[in-house]
Protein backbone atom coordinates (compact mmCIF):
# COMPACT_ATOMS: atom_id res chain seq x y z
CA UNK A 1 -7.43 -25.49 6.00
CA UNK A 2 -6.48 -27.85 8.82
CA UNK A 3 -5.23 -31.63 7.82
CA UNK A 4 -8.16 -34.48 8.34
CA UNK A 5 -6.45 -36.54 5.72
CA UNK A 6 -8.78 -35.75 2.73
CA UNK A 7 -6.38 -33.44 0.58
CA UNK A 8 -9.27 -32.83 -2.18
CA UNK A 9 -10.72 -29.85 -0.03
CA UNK A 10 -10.53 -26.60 -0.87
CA UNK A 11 -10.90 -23.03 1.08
CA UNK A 12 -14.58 -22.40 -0.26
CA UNK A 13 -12.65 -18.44 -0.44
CA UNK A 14 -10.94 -19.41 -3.20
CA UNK A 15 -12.91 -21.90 -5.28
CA UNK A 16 -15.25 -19.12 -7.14
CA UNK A 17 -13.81 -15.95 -9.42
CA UNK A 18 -13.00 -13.08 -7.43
CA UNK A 19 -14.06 -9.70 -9.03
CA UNK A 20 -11.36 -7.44 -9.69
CA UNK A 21 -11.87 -3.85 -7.81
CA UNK A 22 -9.54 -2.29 -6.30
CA UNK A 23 -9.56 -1.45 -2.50
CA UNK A 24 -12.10 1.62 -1.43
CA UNK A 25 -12.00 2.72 1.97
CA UNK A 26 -14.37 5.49 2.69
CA UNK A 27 -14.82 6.84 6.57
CA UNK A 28 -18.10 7.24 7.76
CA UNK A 29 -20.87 7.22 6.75
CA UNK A 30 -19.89 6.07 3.13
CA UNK A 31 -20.88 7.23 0.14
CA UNK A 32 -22.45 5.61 -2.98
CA UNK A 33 -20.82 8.90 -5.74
CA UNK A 34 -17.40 7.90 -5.03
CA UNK A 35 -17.62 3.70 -5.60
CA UNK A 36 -15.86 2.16 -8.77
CA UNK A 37 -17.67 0.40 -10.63
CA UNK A 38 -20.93 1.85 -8.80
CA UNK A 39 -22.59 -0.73 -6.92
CA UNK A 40 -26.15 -1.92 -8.47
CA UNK A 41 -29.02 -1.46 -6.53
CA UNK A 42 -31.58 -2.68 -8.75
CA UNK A 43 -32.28 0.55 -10.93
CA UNK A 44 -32.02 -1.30 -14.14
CA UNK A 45 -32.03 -4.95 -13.00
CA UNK A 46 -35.36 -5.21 -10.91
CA UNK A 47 -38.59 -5.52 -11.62
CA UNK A 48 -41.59 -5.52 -9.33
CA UNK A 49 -44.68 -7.62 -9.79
CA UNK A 50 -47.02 -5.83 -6.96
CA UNK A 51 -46.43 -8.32 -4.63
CA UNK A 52 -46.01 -4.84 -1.38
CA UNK A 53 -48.62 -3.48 -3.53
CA UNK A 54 -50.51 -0.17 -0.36
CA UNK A 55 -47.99 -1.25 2.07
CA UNK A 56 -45.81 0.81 4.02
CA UNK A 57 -42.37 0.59 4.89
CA UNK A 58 -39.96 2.02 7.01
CA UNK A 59 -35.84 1.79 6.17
CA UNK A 60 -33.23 2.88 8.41
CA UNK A 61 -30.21 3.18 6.55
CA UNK A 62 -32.55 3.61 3.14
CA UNK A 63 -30.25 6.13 1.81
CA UNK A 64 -27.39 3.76 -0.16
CA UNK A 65 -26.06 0.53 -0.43
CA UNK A 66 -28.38 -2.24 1.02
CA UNK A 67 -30.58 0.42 2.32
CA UNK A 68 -31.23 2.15 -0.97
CA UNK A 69 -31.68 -1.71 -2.75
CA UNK A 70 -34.25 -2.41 -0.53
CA UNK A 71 -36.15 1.17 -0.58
CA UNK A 72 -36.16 0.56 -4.58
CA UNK A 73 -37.24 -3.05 -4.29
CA UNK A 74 -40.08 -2.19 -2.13
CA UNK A 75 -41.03 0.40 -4.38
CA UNK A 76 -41.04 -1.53 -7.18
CA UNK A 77 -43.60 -4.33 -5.54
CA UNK A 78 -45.60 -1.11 -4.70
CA UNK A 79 -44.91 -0.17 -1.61
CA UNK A 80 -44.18 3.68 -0.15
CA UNK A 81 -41.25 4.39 1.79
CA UNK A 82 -39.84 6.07 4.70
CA UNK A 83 -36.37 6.16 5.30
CA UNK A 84 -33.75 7.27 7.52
CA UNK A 85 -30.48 8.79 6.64
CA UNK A 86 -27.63 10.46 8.50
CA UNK A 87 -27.58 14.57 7.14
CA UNK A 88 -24.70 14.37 5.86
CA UNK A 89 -26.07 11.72 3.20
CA UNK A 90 -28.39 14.09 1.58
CA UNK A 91 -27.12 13.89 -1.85
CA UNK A 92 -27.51 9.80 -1.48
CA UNK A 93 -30.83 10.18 0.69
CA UNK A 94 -32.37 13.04 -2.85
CA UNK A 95 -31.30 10.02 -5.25
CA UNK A 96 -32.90 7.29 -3.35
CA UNK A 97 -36.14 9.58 -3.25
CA UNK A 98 -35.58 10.30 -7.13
CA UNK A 99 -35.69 6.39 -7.43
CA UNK A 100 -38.47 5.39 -5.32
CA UNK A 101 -40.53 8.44 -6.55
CA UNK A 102 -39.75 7.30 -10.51
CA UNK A 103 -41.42 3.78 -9.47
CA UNK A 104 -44.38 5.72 -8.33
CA UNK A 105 -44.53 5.37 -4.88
CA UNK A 106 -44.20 8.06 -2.48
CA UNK A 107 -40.40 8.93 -0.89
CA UNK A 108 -39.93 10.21 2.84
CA UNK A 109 -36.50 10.91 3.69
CA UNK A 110 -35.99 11.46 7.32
CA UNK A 111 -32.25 12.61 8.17
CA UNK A 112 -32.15 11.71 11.35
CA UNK A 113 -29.67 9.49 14.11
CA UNK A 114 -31.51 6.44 15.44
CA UNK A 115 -29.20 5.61 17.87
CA UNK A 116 -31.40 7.22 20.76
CA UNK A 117 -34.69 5.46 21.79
CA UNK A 118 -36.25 9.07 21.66
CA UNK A 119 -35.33 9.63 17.93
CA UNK A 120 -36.45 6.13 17.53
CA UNK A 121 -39.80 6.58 18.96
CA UNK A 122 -40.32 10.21 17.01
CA UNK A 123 -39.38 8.62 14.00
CA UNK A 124 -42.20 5.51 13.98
CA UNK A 125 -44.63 8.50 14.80
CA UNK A 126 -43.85 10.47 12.14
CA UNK A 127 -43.55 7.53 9.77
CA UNK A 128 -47.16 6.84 11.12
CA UNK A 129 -48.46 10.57 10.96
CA UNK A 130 -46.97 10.38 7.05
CA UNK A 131 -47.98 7.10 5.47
CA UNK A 132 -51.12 6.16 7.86
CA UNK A 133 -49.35 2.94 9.44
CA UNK A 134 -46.50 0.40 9.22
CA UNK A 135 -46.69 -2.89 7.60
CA UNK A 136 -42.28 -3.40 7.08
CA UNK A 137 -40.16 -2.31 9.65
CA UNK A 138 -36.27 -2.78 7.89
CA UNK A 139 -33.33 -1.84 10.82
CA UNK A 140 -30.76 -1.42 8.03
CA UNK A 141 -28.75 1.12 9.52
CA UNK A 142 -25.16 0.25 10.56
């Protein structure tokens, strides 16, 4: 950090415990099988209470990592969910679905590529033709 004459600060990087993993590079799209220690995403740690209780959601992205946290989360407060996922995430995108499905909620997976307006558009209509409407939009996808 730069000098302003007050030696008692310290790079907020370093003040906290650092967990120990080792470094994982994955290309893309990543993968949640091959992660050590597997990331948490809520499947034993979260509890809903109702609060998205007949809403509808839609998740780009919903397939792992953030994307799968939030489709279980949502699930969990009751809502159902939609989400997107690249094809080859399938085996991530069937245990996302397993998840959502075992909070009873209904699971769409959509493999699809948002990064056209057209597959943008056909998706929101097919999320709409599926669950009835929209109440969450989540633009997860990276």
């Amino acid at each position: 950090m730069g000098d302003d004459g007050n030696s008692n600060q310290q790079d907020p990087r370093d003040k906290y415990p650092q967990p120990n993993f080792s470094q994982q590079d994955q290309a893309h799209p990543g993968w949640t099988g091959p992660m050590d220690p597997p990331p948490d995403h809520g499947e034993t740690s979260y509890c809903g209470s109702g609060r998205l209780e007949g809403r509808k959601a839609v998740i780009t992205g919903g397939d792992s990592g953030i994307g799968r946290a939030v489709a279980l989360a949502y699930a969990r407060e009751g809502a159902d969910v939609l989400f997107t996922y690249l094809p080859q995430e399938e085996e991530d995108a069937r245990e996302t679905s397993r998840l959502v499905e075992a909070a009873g909620r209904k699971a769409i997976a959509v493999p699809c590529n948002i990064r056209g307006e057209e597959q943008c558009r056909a998706l929101i209509d097919r999320a709409v033709a599926k669950l009835g409407h929209i109440d969450i939009l989540v633009n997860n996808a990276a």
